[in-house]
PDB file of N, CA and C in Angstrom:
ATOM      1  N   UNK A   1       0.848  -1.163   0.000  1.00  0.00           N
ATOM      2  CA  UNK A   1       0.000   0.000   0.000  1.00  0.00           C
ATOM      3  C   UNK A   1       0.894   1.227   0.000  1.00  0.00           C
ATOM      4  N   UNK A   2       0.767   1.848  -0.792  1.00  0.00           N
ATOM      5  CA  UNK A   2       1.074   3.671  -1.147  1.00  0.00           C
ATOM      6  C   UNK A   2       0.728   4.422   0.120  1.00  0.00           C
ATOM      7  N   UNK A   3       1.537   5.469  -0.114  1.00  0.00           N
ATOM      8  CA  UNK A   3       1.285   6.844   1.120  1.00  0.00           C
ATOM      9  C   UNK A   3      -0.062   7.121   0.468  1.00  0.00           C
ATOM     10  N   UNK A   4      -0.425   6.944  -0.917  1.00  0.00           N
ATOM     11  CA  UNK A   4      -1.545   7.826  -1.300  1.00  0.00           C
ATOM     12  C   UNK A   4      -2.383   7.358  -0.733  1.00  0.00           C
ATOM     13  N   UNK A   5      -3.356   7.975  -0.160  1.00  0.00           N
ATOM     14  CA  UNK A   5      -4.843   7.512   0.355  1.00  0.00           C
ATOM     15  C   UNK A   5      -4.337   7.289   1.450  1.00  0.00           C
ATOM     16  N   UNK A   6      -3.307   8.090   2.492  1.00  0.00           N
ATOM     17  CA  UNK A   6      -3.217   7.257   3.847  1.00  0.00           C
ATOM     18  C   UNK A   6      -4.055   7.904   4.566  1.00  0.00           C
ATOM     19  N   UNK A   7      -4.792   9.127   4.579  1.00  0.00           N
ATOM     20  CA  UNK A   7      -5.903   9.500   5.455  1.00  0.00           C
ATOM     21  C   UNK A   7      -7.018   8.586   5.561  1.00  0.00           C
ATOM     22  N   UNK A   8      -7.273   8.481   4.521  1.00  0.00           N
ATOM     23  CA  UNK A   8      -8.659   7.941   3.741  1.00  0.00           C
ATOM     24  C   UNK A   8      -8.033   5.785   5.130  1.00  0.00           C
ATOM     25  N   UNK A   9      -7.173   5.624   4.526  1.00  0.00           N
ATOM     26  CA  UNK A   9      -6.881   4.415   5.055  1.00  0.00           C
ATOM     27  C   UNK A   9      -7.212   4.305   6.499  1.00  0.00           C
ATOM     28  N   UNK A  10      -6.274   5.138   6.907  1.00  0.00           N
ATOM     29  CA  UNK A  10      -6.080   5.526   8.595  1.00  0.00           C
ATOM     30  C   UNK A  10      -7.304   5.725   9.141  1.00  0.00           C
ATOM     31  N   UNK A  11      -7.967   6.419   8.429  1.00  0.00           N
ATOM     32  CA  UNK A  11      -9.410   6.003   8.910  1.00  0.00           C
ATOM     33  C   UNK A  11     -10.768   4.967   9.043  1.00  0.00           C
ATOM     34  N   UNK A  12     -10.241   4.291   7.996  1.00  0.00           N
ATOM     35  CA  UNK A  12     -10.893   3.327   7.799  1.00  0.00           C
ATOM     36  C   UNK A  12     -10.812   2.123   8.553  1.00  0.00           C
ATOM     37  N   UNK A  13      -9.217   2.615   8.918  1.00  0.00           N
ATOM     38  CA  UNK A  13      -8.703   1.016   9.852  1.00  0.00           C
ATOM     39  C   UNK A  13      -8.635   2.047  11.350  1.00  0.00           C
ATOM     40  N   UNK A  14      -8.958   3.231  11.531  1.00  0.00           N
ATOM     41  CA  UNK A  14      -9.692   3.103  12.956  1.00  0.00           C
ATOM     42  C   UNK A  14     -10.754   2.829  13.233  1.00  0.00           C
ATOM     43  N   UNK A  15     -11.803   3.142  12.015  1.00  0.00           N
ATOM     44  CA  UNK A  15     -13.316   2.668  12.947  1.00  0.00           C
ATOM     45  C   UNK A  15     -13.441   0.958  12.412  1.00  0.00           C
ATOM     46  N   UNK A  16     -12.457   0.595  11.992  1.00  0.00           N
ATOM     47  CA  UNK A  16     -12.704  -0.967  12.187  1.00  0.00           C
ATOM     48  C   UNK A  16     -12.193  -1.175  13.207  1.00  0.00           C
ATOM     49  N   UNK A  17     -11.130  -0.914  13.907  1.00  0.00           N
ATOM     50  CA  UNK A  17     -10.766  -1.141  15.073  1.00  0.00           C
ATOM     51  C   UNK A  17     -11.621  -0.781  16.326  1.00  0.00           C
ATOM     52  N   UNK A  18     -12.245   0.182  16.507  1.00  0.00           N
ATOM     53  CA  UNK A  18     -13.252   0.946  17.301  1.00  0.00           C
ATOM     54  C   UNK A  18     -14.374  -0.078  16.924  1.00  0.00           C
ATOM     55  N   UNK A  19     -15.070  -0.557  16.046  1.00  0.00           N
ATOM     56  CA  UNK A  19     -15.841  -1.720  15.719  1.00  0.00           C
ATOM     57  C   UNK A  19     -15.662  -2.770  16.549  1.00  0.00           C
ATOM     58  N   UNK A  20     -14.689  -3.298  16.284  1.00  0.00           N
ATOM     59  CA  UNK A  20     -13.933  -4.854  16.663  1.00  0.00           C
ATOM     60  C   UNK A  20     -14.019  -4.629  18.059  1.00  0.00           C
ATOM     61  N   UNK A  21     -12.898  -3.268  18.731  1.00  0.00           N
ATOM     62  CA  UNK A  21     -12.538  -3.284  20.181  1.00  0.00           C
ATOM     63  C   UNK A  21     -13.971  -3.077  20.742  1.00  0.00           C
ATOM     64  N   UNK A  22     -15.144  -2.122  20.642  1.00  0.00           N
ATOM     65  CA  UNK A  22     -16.455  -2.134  20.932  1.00  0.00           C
ATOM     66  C   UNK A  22     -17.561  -3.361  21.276  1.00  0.00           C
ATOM     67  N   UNK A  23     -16.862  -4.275  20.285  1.00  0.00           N
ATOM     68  CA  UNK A  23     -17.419  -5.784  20.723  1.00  0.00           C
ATOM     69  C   UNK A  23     -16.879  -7.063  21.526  1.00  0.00           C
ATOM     70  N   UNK A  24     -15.887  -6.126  22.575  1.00  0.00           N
ATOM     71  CA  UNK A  24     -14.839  -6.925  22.651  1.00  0.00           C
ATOM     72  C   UNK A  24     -15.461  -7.079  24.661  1.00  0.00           C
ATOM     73  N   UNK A  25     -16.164  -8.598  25.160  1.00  0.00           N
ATOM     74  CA  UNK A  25     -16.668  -8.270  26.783  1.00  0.00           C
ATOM     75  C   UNK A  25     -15.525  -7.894  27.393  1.00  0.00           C
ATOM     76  N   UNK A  26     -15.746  -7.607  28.287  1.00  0.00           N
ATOM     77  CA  UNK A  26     -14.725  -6.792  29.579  1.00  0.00           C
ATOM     78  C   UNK A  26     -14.567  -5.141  29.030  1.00  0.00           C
ATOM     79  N   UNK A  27     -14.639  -4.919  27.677  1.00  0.00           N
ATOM     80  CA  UNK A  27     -14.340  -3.080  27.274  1.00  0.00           C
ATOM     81  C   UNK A  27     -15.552  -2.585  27.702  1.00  0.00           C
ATOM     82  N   UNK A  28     -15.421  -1.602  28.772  1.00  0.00           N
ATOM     83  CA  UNK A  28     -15.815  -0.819  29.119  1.00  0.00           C
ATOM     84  C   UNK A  28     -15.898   0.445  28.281  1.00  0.00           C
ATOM     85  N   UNK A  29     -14.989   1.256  27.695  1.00  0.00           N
ATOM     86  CA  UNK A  29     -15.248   2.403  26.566  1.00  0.00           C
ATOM     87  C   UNK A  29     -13.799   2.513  26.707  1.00  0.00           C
ATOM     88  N   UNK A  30     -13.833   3.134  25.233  1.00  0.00           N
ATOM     89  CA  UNK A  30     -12.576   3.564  24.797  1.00  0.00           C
ATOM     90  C   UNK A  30     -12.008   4.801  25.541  1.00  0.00           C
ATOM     91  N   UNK A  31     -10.994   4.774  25.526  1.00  0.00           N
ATOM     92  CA  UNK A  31     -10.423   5.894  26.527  1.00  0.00           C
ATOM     93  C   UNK A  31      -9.200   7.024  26.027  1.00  0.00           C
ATOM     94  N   UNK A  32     -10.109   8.238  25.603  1.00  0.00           N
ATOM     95  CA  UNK A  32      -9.080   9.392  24.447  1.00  0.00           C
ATOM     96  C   UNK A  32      -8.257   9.901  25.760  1.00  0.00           C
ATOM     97  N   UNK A  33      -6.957  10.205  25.445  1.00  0.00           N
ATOM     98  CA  UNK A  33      -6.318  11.099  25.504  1.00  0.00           C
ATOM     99  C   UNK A  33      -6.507  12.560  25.389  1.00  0.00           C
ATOM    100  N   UNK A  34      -5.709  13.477  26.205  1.00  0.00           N
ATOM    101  CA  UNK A  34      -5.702  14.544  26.070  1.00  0.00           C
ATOM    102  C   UNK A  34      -5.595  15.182  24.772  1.00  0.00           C
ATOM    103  N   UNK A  35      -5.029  14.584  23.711  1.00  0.00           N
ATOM    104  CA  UNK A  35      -4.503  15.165  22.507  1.00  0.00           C
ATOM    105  C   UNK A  35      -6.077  14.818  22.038  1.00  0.00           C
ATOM    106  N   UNK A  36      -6.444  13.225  22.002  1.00  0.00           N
ATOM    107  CA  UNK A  36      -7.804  13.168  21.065  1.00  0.00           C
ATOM    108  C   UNK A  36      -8.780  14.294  22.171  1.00  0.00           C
ATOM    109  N   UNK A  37      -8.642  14.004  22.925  1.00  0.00           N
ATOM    110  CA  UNK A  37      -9.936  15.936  23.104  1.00  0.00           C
ATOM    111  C   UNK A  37      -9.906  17.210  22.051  1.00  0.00           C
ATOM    112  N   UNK A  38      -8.900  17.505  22.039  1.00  0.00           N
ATOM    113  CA  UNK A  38      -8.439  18.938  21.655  1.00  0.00           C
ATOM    114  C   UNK A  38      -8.703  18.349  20.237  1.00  0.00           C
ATOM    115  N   UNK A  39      -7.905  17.389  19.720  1.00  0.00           N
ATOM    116  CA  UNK A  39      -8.309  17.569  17.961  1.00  0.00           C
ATOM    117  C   UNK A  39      -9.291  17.280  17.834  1.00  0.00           C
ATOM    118  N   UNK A  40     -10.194  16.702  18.269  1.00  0.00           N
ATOM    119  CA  UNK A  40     -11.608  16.095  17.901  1.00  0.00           C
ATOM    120  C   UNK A  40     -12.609  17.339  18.221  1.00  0.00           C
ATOM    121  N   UNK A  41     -12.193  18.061  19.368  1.00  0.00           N
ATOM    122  CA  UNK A  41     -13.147  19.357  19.568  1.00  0.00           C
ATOM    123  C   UNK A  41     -12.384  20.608  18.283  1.00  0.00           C
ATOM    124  N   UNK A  42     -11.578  20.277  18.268  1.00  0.00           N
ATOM    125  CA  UNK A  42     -10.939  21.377  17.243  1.00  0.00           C
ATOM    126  C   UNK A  42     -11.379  21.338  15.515  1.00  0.00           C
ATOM    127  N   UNK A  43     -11.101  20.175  15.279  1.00  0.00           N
ATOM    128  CA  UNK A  43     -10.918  19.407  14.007  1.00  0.00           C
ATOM    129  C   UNK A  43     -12.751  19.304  13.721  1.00  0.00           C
ATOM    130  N   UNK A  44     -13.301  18.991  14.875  1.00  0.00           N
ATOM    131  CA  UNK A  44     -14.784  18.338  14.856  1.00  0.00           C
ATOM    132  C   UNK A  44     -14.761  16.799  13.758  1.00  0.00           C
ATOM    133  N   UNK A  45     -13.377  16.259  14.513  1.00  0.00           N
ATOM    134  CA  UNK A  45     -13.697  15.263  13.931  1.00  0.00           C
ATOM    135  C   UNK A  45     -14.590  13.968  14.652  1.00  0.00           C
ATOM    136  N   UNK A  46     -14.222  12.762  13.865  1.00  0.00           N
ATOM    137  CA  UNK A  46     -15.206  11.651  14.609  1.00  0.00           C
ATOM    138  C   UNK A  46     -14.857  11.477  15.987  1.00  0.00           C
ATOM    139  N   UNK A  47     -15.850  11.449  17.322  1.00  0.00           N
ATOM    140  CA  UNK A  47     -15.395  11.057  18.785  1.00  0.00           C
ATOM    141  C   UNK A  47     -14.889   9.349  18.699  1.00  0.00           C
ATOM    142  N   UNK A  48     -15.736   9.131  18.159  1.00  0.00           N
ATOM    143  CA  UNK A  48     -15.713   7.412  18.437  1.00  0.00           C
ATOM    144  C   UNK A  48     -14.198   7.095  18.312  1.00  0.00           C
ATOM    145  N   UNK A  49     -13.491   7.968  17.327  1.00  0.00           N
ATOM    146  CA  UNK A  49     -12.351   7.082  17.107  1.00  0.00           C
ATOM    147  C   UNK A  49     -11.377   7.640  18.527  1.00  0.00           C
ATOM    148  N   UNK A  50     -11.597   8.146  18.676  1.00  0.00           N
ATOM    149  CA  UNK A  50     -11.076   8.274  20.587  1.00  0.00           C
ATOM    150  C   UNK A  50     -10.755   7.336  21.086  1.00  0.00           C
ATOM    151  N   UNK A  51      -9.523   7.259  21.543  1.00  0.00           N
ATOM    152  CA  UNK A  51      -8.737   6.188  21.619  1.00  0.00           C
ATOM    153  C   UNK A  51      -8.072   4.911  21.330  1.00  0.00           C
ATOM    154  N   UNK A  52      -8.407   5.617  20.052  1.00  0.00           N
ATOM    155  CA  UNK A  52      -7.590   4.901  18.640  1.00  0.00           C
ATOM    156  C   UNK A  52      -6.377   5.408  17.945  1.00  0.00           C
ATOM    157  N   UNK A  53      -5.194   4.949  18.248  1.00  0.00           N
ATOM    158  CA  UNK A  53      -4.538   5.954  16.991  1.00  0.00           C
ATOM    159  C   UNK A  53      -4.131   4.705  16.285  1.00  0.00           C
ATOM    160  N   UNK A  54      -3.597   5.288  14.478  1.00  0.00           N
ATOM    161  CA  UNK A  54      -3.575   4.945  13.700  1.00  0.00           C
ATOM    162  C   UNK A  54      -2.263   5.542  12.771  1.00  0.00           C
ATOM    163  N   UNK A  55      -1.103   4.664  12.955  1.00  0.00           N
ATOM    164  CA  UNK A  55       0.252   5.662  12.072  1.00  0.00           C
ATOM    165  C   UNK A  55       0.767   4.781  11.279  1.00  0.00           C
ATOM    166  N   UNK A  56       0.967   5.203   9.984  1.00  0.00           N
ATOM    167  CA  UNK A  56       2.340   4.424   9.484  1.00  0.00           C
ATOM    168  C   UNK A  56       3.351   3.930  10.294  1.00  0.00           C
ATOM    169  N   UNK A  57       3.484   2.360   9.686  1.00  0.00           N
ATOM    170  CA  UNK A  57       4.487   2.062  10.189  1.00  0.00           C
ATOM    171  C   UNK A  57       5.848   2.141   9.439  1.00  0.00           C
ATOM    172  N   UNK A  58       7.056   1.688   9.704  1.00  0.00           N
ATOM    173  CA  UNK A  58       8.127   1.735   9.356  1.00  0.00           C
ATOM    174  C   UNK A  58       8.326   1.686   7.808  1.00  0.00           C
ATOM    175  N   UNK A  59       7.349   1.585   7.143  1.00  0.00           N
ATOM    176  CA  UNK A  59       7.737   1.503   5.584  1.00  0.00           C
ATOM    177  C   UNK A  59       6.016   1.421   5.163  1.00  0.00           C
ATOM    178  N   UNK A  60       6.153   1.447   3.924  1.00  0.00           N
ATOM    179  CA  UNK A  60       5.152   1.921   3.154  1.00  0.00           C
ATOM    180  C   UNK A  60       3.863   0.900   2.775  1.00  0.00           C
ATOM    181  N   UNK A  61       4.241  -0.200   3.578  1.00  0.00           N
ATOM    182  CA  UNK A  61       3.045  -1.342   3.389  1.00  0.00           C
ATOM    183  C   UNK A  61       2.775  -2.094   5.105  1.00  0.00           C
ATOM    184  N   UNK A  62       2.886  -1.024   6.124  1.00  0.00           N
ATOM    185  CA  UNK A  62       2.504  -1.551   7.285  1.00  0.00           C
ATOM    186  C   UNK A  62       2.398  -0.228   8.354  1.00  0.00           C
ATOM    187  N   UNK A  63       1.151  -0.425   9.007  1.00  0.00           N
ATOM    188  CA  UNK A  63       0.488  -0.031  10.136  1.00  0.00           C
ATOM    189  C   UNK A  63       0.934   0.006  11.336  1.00  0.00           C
ATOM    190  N   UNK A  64       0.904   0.763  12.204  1.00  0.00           N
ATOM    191  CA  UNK A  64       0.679   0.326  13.763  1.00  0.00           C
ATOM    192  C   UNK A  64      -0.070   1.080  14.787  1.00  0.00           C
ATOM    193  N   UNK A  65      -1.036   0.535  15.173  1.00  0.00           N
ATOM    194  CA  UNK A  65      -2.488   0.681  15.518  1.00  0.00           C
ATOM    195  C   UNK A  65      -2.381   0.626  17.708  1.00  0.00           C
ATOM    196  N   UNK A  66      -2.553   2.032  17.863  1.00  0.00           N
ATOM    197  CA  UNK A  66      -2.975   1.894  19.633  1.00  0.00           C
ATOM    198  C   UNK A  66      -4.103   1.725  20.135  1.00  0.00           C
ATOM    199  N   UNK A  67      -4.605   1.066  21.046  1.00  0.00           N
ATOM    200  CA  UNK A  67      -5.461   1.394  21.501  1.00  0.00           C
ATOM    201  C   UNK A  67      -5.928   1.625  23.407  1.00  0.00           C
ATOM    202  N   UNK A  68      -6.332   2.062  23.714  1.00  0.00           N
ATOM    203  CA  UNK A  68      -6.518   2.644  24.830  1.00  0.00           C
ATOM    204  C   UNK A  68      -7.623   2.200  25.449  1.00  0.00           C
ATOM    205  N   UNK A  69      -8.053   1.455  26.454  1.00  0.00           N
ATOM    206  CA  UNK A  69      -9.516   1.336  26.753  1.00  0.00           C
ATOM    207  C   UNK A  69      -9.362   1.071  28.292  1.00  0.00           C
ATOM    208  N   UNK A  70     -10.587   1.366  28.719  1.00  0.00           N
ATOM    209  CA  UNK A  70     -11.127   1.392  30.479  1.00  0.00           C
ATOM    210  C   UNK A  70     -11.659  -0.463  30.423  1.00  0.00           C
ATOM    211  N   UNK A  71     -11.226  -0.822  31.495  1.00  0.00           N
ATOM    212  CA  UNK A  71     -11.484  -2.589  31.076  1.00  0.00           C
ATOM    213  C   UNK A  71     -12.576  -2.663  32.686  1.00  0.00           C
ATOM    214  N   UNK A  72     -13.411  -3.536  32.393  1.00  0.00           N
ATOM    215  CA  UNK A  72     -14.606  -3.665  33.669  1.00  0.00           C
ATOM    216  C   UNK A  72     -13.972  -4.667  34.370  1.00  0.00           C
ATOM    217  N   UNK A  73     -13.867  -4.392  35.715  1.00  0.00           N
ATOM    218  CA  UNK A  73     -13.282  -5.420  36.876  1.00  0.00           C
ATOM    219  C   UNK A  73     -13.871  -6.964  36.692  1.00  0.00           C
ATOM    220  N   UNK A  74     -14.879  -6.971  36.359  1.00  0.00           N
ATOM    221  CA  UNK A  74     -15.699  -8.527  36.018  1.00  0.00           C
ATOM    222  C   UNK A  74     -15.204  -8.976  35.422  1.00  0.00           C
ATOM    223  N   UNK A  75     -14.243  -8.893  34.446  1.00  0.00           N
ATOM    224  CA  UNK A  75     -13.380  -9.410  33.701  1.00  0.00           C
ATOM    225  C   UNK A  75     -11.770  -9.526  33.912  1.00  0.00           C
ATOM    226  N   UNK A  76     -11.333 -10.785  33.938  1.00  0.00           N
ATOM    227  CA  UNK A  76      -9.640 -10.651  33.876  1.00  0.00           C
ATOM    228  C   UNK A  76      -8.857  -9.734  32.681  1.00  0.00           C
ATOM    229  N   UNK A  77      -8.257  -8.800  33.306  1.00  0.00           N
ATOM    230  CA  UNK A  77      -7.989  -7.687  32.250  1.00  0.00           C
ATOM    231  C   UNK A  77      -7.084  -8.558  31.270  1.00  0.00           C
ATOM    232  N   UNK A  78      -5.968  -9.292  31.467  1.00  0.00           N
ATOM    233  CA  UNK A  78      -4.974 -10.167  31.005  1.00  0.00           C
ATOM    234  C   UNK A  78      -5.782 -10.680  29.384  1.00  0.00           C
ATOM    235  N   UNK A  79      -7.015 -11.560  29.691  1.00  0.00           N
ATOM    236  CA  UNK A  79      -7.469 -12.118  29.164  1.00  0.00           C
ATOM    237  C   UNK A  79      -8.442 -10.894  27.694  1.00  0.00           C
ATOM    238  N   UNK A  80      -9.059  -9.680  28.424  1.00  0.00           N
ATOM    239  CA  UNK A  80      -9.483  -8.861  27.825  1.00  0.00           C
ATOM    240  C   UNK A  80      -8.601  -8.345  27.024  1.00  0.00           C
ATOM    241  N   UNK A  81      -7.279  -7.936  27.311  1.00  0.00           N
ATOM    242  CA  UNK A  81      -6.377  -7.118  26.649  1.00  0.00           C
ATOM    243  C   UNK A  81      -5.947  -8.283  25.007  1.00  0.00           C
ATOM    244  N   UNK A  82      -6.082  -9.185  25.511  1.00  0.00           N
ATOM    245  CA  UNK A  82      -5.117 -10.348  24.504  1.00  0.00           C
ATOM    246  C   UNK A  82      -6.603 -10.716  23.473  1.00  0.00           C
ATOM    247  N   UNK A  83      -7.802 -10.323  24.051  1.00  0.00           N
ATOM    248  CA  UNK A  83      -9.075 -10.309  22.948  1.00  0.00           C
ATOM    249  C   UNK A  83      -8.798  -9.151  21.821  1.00  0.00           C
ATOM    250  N   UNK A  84      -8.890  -8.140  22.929  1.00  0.00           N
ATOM    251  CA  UNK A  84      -8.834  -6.527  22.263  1.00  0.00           C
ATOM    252  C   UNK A  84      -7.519  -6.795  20.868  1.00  0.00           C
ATOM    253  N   UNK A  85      -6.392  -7.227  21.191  1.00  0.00           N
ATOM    254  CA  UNK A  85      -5.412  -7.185  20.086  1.00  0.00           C
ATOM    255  C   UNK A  85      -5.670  -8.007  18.786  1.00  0.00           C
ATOM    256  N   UNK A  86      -6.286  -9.675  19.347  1.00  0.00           N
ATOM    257  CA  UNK A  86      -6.988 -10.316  18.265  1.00  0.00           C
ATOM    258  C   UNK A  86      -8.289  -9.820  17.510  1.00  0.00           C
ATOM    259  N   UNK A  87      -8.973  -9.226  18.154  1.00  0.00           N
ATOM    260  CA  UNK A  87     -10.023  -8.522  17.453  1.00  0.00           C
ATOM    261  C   UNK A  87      -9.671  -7.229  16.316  1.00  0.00           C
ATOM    262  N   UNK A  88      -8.344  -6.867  16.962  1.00  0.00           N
ATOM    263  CA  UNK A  88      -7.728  -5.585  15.973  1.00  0.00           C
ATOM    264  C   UNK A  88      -7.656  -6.164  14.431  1.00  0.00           C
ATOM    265  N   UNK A  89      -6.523  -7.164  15.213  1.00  0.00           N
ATOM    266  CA  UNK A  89      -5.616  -7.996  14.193  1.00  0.00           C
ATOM    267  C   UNK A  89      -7.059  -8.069  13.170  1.00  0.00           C
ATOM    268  N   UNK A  90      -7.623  -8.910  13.266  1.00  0.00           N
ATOM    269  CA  UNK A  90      -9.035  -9.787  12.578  1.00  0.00           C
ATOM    270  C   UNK A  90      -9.757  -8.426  12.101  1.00  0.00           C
ATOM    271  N   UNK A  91      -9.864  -7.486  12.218  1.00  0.00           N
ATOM    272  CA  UNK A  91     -10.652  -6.766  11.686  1.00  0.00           C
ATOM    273  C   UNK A  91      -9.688  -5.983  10.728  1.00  0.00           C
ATOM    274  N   UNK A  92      -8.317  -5.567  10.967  1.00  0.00           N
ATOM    275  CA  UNK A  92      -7.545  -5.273   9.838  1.00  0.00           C
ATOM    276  C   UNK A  92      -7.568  -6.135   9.003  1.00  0.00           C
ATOM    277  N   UNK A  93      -7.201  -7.535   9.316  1.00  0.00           N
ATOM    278  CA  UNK A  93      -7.289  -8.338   7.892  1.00  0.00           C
ATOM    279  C   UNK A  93      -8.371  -8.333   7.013  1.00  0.00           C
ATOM    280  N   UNK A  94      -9.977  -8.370   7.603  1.00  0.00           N
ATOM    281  CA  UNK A  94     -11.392  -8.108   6.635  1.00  0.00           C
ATOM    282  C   UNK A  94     -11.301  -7.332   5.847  1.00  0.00           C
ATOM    283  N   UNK A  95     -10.433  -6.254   6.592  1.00  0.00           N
ATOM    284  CA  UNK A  95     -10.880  -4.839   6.133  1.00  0.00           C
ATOM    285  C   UNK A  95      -9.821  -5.101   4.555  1.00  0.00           C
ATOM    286  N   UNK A  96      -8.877  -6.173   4.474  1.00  0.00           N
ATOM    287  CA  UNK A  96      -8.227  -5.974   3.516  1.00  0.00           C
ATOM    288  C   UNK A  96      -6.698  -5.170   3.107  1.00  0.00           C
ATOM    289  N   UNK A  97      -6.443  -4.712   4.413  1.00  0.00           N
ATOM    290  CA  UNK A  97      -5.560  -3.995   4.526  1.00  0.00           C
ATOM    291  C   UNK A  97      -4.150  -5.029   5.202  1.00  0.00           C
ATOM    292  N   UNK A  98      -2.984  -4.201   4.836  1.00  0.00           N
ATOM    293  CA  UNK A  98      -1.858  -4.431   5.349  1.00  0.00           C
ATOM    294  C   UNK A  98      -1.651  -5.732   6.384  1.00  0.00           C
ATOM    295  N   UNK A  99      -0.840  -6.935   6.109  1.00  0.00           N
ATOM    296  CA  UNK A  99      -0.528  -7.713   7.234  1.00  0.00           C
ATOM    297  C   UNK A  99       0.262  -7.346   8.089  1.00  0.00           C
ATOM    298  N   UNK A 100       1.031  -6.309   7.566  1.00  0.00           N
ATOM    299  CA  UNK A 100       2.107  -6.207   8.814  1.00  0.00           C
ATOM    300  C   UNK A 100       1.412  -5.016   9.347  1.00  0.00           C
ATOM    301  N   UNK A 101       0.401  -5.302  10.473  1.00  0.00           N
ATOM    302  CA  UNK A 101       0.415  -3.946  11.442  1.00  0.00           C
ATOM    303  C   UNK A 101       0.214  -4.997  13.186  1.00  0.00           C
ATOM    304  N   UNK A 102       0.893  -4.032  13.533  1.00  0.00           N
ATOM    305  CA  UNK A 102       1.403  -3.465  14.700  1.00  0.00           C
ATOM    306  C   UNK A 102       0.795  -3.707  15.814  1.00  0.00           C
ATOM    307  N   UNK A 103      -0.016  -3.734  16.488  1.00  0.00           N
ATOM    308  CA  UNK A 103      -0.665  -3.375  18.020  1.00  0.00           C
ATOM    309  C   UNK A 103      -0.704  -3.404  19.233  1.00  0.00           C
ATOM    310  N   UNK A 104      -0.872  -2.415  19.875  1.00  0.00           N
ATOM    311  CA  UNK A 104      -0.481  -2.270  21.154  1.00  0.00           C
ATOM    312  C   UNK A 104      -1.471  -1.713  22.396  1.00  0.00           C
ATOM    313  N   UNK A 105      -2.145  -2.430  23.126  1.00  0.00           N
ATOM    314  CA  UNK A 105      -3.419  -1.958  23.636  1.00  0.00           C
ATOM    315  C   UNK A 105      -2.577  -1.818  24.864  1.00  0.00           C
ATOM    316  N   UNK A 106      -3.197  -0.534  25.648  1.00  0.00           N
ATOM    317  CA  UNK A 106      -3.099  -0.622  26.729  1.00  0.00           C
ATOM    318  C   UNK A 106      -4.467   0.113  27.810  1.00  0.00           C
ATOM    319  N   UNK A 107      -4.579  -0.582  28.957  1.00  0.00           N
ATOM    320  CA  UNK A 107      -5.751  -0.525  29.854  1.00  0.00           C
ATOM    321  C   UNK A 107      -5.046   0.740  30.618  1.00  0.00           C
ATOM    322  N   UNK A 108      -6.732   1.679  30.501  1.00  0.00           N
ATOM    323  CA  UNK A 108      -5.613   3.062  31.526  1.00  0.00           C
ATOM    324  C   UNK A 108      -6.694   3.077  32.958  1.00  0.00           C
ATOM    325  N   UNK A 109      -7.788   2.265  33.094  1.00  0.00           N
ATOM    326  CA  UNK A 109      -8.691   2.281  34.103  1.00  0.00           C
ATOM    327  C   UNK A 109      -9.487   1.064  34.373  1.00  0.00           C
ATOM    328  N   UNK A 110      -9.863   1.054  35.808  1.00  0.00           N
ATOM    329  CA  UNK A 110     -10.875  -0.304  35.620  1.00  0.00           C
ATOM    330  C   UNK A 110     -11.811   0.408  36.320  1.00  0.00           C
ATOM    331  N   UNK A 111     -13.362  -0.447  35.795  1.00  0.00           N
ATOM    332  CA  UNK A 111     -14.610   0.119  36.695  1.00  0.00           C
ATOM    333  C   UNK A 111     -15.381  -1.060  36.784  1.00  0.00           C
TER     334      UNK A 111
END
């Protein structure tokens, strides 16, 4: 995959990810950062993708995808976190995009 269309991409493979991680038991909600506040109130872009990021990776045919989420105590986070990454994985591949991406979830709260 080309730089061309990497907005258009980057977006596409966050709200599949925001999809996937959304259906994922133990996620409680995705969890933005200070930065996704400000651009999303600034930009007025999409909320949902809040606590998603989405960057090129090291060369021009691979991804690497964060994600951020509040995990519910009813659940072993261990077990939630290692869903959340397979669900990434699996929804980048549908989506058709890039094998080599990246991911890295991390839990910033429990409720």
């Amino acid at each position: 995959m080309t730089r061309n269309g990497t907005g258009a991409t980057r977006d596409r493979l966050a709200l599949a990810a925001v999809d996937a991680v959304e259906r994922v038991p133990g996620v409680a909600f995705l969890r933005p950062g200070i930065a996704d506040l400000v651009r999303a109130s600034y930009a007025s872009r999409d909320r949902r993708k809040s606590g998603i990021r989405v960057r090129p990776g090291g060369d021009s045919s691979s991804w690497h995808i964060e994600v951020q989420f509040v995990a519910r105590r009813t659940h072993r986070t261990l077990d939630v976190t290692r869903a959340v990454r397979e669900a990434v994985l699996g929804a980048v591949a549908e989506a058709g995009d890039p094998a080599r991406t990246t991911v890295t979830v991390t839990v910033t709260g429990l409720v």
